[in-house]
C-alpha atoms as a PDB file:
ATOM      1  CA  UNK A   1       0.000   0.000   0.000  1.00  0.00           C
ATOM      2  CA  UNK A   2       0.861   3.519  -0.248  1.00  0.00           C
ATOM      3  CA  UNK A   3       2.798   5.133   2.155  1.00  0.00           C
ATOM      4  CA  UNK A   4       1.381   8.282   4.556  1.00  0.00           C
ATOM      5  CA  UNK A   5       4.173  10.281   6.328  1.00  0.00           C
ATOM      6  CA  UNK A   6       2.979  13.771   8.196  1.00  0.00           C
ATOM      7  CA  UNK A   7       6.014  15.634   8.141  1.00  0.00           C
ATOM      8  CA  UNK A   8       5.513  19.008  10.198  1.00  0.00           C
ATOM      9  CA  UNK A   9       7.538  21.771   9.496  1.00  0.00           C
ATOM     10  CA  UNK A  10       8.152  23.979  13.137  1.00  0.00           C
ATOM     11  CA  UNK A  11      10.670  26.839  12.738  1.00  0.00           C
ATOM     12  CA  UNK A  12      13.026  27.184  16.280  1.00  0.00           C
ATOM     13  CA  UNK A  13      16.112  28.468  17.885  1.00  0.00           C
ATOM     14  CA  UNK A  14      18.009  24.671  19.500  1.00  0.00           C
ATOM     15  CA  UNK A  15      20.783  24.436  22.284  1.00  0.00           C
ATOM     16  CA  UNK A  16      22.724  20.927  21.458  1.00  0.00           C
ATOM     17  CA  UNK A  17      22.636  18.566  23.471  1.00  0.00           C
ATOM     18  CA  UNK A  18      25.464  15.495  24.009  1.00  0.00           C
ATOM     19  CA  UNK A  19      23.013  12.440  23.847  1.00  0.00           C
ATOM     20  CA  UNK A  20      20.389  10.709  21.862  1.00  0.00           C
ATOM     21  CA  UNK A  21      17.922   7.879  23.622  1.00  0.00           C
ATOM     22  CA  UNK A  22      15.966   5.257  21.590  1.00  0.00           C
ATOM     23  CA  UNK A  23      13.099   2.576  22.814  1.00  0.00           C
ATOM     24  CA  UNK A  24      13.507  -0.055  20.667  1.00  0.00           C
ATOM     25  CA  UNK A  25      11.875  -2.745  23.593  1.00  0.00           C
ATOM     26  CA  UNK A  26      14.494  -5.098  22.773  1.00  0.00           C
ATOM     27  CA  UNK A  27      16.048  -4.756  25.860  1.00  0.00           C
ATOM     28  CA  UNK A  28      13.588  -6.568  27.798  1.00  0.00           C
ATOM     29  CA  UNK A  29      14.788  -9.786  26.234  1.00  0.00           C
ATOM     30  CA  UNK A  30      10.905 -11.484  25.497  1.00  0.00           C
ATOM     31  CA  UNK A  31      11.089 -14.914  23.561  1.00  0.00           C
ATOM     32  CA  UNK A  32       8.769 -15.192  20.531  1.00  0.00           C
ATOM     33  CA  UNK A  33       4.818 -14.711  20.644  1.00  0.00           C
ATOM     34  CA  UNK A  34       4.782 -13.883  24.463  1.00  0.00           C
ATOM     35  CA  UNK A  35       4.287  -9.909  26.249  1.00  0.00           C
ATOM     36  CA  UNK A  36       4.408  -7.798  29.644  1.00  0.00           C
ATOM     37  CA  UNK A  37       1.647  -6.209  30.347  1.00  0.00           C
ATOM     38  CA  UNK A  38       1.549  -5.442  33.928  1.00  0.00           C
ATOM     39  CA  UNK A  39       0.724  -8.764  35.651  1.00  0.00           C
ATOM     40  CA  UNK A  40       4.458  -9.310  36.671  1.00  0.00           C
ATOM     41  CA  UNK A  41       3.539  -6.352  39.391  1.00  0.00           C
ATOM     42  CA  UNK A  42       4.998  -3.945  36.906  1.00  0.00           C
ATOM     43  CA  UNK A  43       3.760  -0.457  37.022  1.00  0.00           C
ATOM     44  CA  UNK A  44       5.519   0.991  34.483  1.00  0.00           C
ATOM     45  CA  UNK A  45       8.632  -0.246  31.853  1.00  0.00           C
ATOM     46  CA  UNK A  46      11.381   1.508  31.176  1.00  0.00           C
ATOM     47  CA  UNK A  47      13.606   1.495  28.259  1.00  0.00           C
ATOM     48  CA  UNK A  48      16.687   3.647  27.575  1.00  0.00           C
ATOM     49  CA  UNK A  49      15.741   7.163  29.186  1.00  0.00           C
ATOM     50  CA  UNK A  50      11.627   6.224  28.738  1.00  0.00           C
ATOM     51  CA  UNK A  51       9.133   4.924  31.268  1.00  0.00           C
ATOM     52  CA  UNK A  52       5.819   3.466  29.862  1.00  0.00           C
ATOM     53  CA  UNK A  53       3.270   3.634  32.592  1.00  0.00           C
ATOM     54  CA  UNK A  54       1.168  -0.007  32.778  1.00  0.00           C
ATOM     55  CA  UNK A  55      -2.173  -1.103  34.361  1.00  0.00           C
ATOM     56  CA  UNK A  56      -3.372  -4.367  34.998  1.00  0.00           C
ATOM     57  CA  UNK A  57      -6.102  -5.622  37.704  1.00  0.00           C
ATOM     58  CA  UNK A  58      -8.243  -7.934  38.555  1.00  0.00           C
ATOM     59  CA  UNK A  59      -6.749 -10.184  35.844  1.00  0.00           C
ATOM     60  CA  UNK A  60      -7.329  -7.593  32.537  1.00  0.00           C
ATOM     61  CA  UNK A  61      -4.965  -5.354  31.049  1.00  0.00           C
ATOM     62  CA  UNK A  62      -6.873  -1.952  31.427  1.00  0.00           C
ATOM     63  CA  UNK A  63      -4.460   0.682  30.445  1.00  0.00           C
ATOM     64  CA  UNK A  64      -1.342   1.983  29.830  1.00  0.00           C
ATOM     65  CA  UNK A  65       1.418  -0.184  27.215  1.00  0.00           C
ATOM     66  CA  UNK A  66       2.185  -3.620  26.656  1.00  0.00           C
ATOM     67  CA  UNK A  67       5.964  -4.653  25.510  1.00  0.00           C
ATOM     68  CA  UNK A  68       5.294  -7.470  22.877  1.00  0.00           C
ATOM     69  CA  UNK A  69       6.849 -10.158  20.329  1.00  0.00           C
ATOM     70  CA  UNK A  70       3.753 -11.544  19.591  1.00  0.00           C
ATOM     71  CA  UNK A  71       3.463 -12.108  15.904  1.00  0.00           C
ATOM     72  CA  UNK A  72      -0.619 -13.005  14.852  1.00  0.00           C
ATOM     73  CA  UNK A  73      -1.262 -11.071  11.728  1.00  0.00           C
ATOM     74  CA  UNK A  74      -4.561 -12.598  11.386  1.00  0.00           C
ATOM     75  CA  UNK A  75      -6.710 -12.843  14.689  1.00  0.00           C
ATOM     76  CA  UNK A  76      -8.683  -9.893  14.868  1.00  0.00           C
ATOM     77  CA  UNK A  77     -10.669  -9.952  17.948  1.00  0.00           C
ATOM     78  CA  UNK A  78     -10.205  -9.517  21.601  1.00  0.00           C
ATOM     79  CA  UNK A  79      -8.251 -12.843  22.571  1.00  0.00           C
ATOM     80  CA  UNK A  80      -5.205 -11.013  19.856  1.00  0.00           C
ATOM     81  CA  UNK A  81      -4.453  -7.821  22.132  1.00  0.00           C
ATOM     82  CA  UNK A  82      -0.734  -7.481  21.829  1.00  0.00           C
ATOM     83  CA  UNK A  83      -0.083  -7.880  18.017  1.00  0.00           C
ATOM     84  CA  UNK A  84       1.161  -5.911  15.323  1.00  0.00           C
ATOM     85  CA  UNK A  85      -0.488  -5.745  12.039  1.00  0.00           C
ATOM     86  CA  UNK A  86       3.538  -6.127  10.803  1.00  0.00           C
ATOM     87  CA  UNK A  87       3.856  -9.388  13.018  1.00  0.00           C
ATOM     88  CA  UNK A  88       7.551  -7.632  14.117  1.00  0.00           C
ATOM     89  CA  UNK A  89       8.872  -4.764  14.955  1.00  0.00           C
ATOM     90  CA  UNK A  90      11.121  -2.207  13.093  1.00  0.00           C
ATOM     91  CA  UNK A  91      14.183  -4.503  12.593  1.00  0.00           C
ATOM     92  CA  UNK A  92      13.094  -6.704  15.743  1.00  0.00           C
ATOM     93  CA  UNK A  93      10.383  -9.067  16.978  1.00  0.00           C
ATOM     94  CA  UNK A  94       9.793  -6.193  19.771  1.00  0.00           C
ATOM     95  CA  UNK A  95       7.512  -3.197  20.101  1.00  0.00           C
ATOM     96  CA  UNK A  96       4.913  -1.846  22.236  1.00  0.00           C
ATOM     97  CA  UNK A  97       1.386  -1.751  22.201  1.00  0.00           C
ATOM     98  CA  UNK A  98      -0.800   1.396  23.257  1.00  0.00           C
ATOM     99  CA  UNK A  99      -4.357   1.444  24.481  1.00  0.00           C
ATOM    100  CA  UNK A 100      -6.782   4.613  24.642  1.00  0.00           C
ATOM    101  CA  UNK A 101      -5.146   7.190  27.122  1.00  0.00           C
ATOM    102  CA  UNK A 102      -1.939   6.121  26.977  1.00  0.00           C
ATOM    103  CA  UNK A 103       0.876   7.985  28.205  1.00  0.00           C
ATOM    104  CA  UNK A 104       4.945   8.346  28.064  1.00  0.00           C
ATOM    105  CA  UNK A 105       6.810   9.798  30.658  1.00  0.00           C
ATOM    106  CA  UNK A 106      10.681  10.972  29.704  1.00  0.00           C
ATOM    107  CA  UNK A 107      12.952  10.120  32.657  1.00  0.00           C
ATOM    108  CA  UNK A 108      14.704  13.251  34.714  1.00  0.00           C
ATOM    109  CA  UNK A 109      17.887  13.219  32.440  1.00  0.00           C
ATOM    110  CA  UNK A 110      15.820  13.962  28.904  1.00  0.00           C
ATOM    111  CA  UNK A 111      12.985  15.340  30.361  1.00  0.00           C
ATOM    112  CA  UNK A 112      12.404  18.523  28.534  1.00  0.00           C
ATOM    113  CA  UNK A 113      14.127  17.546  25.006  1.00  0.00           C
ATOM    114  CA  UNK A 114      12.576  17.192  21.690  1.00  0.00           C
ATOM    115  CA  UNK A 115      10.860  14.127  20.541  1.00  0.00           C
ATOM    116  CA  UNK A 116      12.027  13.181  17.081  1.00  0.00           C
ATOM    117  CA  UNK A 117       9.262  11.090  16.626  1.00  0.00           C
ATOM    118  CA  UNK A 118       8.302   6.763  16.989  1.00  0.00           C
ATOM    119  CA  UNK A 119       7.169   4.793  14.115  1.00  0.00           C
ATOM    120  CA  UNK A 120       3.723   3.405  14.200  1.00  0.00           C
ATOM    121  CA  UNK A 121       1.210   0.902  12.801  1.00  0.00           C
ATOM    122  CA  UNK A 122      -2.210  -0.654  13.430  1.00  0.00           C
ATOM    123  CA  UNK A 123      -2.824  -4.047  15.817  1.00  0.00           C
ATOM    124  CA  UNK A 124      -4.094  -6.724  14.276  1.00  0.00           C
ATOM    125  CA  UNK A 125      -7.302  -6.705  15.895  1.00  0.00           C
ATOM    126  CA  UNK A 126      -7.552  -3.087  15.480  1.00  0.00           C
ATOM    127  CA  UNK A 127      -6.876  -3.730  11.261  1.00  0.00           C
ATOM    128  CA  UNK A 128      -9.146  -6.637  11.107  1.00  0.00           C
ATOM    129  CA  UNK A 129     -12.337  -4.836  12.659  1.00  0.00           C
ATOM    130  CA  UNK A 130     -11.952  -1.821  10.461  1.00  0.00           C
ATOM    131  CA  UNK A 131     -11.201  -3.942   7.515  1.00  0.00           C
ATOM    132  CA  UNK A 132     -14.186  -6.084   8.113  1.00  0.00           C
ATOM    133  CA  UNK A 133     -16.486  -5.272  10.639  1.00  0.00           C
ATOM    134  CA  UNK A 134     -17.680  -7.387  13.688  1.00  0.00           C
ATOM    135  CA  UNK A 135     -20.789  -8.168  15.834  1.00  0.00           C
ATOM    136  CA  UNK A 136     -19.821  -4.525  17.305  1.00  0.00           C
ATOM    137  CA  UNK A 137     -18.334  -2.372  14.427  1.00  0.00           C
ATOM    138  CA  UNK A 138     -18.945  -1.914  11.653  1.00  0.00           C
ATOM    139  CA  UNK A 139     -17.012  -2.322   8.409  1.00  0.00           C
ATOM    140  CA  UNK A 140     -15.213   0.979   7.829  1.00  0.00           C
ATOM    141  CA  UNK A 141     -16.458   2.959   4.163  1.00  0.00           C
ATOM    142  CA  UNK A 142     -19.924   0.853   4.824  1.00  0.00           C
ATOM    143  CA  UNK A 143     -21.405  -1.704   2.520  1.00  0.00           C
ATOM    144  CA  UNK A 144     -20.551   0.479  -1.096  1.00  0.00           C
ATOM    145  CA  UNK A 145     -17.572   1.910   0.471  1.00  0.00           C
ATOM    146  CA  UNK A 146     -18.607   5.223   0.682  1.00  0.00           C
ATOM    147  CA  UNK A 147     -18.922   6.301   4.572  1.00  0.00           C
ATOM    148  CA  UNK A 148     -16.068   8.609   5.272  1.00  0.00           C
ATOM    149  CA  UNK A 149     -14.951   6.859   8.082  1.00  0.00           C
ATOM    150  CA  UNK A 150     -11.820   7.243   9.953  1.00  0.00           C
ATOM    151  CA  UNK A 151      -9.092   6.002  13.211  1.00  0.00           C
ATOM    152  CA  UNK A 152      -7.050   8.489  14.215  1.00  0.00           C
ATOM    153  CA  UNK A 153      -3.965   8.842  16.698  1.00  0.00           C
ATOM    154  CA  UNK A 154      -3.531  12.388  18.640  1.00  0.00           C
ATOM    155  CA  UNK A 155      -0.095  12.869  20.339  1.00  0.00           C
ATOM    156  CA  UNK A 156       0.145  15.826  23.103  1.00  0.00           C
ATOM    157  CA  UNK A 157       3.045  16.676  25.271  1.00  0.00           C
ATOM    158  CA  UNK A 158       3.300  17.588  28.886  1.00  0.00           C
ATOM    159  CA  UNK A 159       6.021  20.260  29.480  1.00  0.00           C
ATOM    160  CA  UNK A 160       7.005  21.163  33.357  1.00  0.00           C
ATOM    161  CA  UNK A 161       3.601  19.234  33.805  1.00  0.00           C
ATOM    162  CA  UNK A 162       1.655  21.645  31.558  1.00  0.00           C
ATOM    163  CA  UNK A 163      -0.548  19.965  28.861  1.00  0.00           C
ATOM    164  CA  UNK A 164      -0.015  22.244  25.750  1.00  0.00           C
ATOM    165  CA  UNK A 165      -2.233  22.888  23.177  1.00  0.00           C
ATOM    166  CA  UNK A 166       0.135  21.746  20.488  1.00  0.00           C
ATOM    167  CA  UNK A 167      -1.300  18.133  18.756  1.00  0.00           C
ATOM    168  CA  UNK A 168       0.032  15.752  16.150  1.00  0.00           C
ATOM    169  CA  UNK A 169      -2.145  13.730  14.410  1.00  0.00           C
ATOM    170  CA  UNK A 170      -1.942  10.408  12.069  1.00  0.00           C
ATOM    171  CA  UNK A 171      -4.567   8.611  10.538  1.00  0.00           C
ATOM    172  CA  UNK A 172      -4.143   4.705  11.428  1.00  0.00           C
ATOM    173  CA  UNK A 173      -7.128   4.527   8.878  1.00  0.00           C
ATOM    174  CA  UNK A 174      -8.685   6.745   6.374  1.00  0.00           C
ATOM    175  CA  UNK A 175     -11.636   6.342   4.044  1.00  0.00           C
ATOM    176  CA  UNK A 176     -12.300  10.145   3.490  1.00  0.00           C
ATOM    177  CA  UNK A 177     -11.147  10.145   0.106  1.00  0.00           C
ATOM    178  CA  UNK A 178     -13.931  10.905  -2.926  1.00  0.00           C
ATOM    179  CA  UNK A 179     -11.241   7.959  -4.839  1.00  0.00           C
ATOM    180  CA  UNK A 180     -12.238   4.888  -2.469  1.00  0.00           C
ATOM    181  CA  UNK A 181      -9.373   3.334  -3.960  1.00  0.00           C
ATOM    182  CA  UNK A 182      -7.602   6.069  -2.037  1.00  0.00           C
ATOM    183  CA  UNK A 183      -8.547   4.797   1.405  1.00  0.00           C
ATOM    184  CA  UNK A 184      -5.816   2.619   3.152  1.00  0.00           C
ATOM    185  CA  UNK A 185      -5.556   1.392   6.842  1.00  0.00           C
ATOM    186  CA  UNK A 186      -2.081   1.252   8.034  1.00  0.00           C
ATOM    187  CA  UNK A 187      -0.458  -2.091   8.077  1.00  0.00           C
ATOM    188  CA  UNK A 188       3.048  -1.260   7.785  1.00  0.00           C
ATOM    189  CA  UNK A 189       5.461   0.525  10.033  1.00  0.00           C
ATOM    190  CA  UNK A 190       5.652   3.997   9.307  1.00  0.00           C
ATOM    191  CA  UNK A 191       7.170   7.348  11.088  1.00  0.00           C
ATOM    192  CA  UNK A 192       5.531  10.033  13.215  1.00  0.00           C
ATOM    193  CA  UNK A 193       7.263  13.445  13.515  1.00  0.00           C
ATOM    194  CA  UNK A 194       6.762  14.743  16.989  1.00  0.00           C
ATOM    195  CA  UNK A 195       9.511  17.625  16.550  1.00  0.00           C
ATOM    196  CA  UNK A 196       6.870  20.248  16.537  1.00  0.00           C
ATOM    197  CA  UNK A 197       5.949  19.884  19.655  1.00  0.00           C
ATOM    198  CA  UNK A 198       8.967  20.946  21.014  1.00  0.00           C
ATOM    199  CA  UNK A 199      10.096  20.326  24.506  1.00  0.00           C
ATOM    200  CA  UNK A 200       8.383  17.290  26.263  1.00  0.00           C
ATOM    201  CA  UNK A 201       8.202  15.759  29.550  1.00  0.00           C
ATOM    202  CA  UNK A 202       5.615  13.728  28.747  1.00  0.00           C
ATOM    203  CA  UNK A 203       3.384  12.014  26.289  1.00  0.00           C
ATOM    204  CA  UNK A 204      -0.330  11.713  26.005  1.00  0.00           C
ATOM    205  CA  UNK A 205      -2.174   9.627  23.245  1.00  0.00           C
ATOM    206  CA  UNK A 206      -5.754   9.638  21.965  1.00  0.00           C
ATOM    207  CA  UNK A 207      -7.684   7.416  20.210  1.00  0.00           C
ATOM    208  CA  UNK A 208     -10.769   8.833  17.846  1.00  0.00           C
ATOM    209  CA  UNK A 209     -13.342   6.795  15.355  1.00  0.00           C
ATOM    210  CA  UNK A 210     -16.047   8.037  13.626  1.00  0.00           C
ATOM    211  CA  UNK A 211     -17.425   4.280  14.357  1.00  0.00           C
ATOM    212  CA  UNK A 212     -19.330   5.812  17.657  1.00  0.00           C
ATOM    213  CA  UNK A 213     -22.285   3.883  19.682  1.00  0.00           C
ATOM    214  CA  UNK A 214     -24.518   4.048  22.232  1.00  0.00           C
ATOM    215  CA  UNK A 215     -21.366   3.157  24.650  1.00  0.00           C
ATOM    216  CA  UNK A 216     -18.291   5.220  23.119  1.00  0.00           C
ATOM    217  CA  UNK A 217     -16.116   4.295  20.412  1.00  0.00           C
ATOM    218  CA  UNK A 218     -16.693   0.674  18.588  1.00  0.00           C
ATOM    219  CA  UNK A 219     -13.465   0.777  17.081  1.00  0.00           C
ATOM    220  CA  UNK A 220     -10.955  -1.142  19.297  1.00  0.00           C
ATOM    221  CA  UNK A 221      -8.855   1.734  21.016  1.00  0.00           C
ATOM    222  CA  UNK A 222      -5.002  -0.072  20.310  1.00  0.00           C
ATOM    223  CA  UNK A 223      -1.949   0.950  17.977  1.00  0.00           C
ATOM    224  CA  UNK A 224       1.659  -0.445  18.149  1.00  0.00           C
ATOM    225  CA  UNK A 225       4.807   1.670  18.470  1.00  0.00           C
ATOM    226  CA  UNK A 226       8.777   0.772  17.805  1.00  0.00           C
ATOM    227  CA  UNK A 227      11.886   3.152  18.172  1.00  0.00           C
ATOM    228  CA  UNK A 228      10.847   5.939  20.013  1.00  0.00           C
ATOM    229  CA  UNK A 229      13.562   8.125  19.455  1.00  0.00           C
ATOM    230  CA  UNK A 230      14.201  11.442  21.748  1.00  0.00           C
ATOM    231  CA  UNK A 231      16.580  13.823  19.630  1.00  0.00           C
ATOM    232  CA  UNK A 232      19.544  15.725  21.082  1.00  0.00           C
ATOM    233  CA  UNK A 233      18.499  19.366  21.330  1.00  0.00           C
ATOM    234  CA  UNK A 234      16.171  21.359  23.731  1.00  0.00           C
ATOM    235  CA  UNK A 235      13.708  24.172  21.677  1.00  0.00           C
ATOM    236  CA  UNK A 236      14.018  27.602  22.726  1.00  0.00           C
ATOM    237  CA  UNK A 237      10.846  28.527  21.200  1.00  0.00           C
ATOM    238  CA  UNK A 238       9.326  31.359  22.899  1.00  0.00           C
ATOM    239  CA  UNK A 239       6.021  30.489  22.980  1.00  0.00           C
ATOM    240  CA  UNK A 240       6.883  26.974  24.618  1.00  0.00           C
ATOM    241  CA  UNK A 241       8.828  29.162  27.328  1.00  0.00           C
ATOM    242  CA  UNK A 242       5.726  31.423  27.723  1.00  0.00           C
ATOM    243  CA  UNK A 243       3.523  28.324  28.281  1.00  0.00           C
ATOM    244  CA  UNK A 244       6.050  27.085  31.151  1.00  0.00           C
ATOM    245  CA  UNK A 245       6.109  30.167  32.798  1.00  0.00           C
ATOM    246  CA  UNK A 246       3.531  30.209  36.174  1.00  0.00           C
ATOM    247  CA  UNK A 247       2.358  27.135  35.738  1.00  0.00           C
ATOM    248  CA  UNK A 248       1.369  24.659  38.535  1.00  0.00           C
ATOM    249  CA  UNK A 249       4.132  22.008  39.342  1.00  0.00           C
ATOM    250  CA  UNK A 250       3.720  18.830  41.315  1.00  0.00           C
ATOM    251  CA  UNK A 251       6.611  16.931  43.290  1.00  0.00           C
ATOM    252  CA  UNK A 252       7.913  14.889  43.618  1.00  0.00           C
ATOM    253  CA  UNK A 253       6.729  12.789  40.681  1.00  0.00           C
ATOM    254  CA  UNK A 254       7.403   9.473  40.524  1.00  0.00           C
ATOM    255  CA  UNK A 255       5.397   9.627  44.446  1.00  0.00           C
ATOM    256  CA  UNK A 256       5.011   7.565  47.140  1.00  0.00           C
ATOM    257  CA  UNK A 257       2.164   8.883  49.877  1.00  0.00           C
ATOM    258  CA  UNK A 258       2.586  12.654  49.214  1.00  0.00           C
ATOM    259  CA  UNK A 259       2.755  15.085  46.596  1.00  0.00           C
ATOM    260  CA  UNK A 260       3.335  19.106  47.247  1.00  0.00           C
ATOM    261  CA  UNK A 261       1.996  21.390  44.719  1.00  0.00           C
ATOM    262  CA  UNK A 262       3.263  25.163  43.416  1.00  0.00           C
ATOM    263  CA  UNK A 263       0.637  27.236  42.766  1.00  0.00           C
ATOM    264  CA  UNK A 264       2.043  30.616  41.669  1.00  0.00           C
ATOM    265  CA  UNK A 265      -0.668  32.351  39.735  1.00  0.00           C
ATOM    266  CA  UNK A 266      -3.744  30.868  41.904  1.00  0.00           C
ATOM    267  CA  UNK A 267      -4.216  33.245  45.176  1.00  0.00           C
ATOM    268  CA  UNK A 268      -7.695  31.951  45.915  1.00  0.00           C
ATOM    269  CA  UNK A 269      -9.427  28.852  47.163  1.00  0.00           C
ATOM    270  CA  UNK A 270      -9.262  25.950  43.937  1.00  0.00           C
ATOM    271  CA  UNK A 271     -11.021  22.486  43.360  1.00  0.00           C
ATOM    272  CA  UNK A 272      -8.341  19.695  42.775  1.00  0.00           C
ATOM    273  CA  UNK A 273      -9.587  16.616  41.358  1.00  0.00           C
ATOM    274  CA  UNK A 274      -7.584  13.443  40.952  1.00  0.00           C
ATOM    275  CA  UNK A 275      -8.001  11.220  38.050  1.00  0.00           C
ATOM    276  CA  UNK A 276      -6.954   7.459  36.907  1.00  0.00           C
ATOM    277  CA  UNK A 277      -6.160   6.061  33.556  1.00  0.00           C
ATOM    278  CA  UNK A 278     -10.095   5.091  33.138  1.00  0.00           C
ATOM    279  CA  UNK A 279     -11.139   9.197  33.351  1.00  0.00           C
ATOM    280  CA  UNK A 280     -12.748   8.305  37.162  1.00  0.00           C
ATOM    281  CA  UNK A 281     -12.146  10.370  39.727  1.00  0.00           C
ATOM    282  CA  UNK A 282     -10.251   9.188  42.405  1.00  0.00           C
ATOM    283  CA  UNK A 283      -9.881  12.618  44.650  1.00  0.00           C
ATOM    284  CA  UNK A 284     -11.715  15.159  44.856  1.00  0.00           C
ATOM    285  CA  UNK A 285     -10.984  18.407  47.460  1.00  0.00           C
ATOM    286  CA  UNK A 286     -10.877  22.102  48.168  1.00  0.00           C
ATOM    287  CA  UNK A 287      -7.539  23.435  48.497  1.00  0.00           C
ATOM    288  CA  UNK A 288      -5.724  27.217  49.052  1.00  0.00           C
ATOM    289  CA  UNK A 289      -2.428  28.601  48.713  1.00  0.00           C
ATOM    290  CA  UNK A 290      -1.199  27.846  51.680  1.00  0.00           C
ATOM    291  CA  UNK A 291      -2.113  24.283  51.938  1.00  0.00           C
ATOM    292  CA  UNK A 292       0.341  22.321  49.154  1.00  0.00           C
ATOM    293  CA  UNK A 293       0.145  18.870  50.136  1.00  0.00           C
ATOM    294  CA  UNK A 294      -1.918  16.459  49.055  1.00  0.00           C
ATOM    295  CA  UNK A 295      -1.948  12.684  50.882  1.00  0.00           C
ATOM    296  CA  UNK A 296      -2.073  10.096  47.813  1.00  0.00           C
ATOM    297  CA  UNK A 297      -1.708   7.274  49.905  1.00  0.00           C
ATOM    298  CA  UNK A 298      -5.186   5.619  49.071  1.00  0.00           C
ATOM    299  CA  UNK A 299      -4.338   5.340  45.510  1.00  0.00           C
ATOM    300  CA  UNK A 300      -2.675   2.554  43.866  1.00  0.00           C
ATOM    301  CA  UNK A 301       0.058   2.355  41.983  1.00  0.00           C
ATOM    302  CA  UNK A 302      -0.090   3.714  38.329  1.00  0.00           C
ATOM    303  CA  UNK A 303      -0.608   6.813  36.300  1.00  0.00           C
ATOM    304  CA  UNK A 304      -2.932   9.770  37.515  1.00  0.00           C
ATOM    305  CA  UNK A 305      -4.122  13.377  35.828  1.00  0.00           C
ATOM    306  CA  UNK A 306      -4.312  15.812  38.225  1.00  0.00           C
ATOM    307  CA  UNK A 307      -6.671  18.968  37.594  1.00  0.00           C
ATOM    308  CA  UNK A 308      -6.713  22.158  39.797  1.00  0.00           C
ATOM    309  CA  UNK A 309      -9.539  24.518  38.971  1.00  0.00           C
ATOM    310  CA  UNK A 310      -9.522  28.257  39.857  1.00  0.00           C
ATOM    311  CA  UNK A 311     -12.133  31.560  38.869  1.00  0.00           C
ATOM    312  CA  UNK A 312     -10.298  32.407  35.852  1.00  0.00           C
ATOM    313  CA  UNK A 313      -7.951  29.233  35.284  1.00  0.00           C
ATOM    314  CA  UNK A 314      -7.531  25.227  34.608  1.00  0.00           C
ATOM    315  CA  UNK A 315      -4.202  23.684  35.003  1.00  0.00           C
ATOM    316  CA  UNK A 316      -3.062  20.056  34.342  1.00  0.00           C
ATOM    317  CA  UNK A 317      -0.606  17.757  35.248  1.00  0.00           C
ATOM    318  CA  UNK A 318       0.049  13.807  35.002  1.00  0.00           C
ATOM    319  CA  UNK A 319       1.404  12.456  38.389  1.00  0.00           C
ATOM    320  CA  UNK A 320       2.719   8.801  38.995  1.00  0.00           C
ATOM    321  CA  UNK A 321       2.316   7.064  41.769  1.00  0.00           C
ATOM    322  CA  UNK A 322       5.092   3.642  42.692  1.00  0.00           C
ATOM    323  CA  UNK A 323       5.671   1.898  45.449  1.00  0.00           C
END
């Protein structure tokens, strides 16, 4: 098929940097057709200078990444989580597989660099449903192939905590085209720029379909990534240095019990509101200026958005909690 690459073109002023890290999940040393995905007690994975928060209970895999070799190209339904529509990775058996809400955090040492960019591809179940429809979805373009239906991927970075308004998008599947012999869903590996988004701490993924019931998306909410690559230079960009200026900052993050926030712009009473992986609220409170820390110790282990509400503002930040 035809390839798709989104190149985006972002003008800046760089400092260099001396080093260059790269998730390639081959580290993690996974014989053929097997995966992690959190029921070793893992919270999170880390590879090179990259953590990829996890989260499994009660026996299901309900957020988060999974680090895979699995290789079904064919098995497109829910018993074929963790494989690639490639049946590999980029020059490997390994990769990782994403789920709705997904996030990447960059370890203190890169935190703050660019993100050249990952490649990317659809799961096999993910393909297989598009391509054909199930007892749930239905069969993307419709029965003559004309429905302008679509899967998309939207990437947004975290910087000092701060979700920015900056998104890249790529189309995992698009039948949009008035040519249907234009449409295509992804099965081969192929790259994602993130450089516009300048400096990153972290990494926040979205899943949209315009396959949408009476319970959310039908689509199944998966993609698989390989060589996530963070570049050697910081941006200078002033309007990513206006956007970190003021903001709210957590610590420390990784937490344990307790996290103390900075809230420099907020002089008045705010609502913070806790949230996990799944969008429920998990804490809920009034706080002020002078009281800064919050006891986490109820929560479990795992990956959290925080959300402190003022009159005239809305801040963000993604916390993790480990043991």
């Amino acid at each position: 098929m035809r390839n798709f690459y989104f190149v985006f073109l972002f003008i800046f002023s760089t400092l260099s940097l001396s080093a260059q890290s790269l998730a390639t999940f081959e580290g993690f040393d996974l014989p053929l057709d097997t995966f992690l995905n959190g029921s070793d007690g893992q919270s999170l994975y880390q590879d090179s200078d990259i953590s990829f928060p996890t989260n499994f209970s009660d026996g299901f895999w309900l957020g988060g990444w999974a680090i895979s070799t699995m290789r079904d190209d064919s098995t497109a339904s829910f018993e074929n989580l963790y494989s690639a529509k490639t049946a590999a990775g980029v020059n490997s058996f390994s990769y990782a597989v994403g789920q709705q809400n997904a996030m990447i955090q960059l370890d203190d040492n890169v935190a703050g660099q660019i993100v050249n960019g990952f490649y990317i591809t659809n799961t096999t179940y993910a393909h297989g449903v598009i391509r054909d429809g199930n007892q749930f979805s239905k069969k993307f373009g419709g029965e003559d192939g004309n429905d302008p239906d679509f899967f998309k991927l939207e990437i947004q970075k975290y910087s000092n905590g701060v979700l920015a308004p900056q998104v890249v998008e790529f189309y995992l599947a698009d039948y949009r085209f008035e040519d249907n012999s234009e449409d295509y869903i992804v099965d081969d590996w192929q790259w994602v720029d993130l450089t516009s988004l300048g400096n990153v701490d972290s990494l926040h993924f979205t899943l949209s379909s315009t396959d949408v019931g009476d319970f959310g998306i039908n689509t199944p909410l998966f993609f698989s990534i390989d060589n996530l690559e963070i570049g050697t230079e910081i941006s200078t960009n002033t309007d990513n240095l206006e956007l970190m200026t003021n903001q709210l900052r957590v610590y420390p993050n990784p937490a344990i019990s307790e996290i103390t926030l900075a809230l420099p712009k907020i002089a008045s009473a705010s609502n913070l509101q806790i949230f996990d992986g799944l969008g429920r609220e998990v804490l809920h409170q009034v706080i002020n200026p002078a009281q800064n820390s919050i006891d986490i110790s109820s929560l479990d282990v795992g990956t959290y958005f925080l959300q402190v509400r003022a009159i005239n503002q809305t801040q963000f930040y993604t916390i993790f909690i480990k043991n």
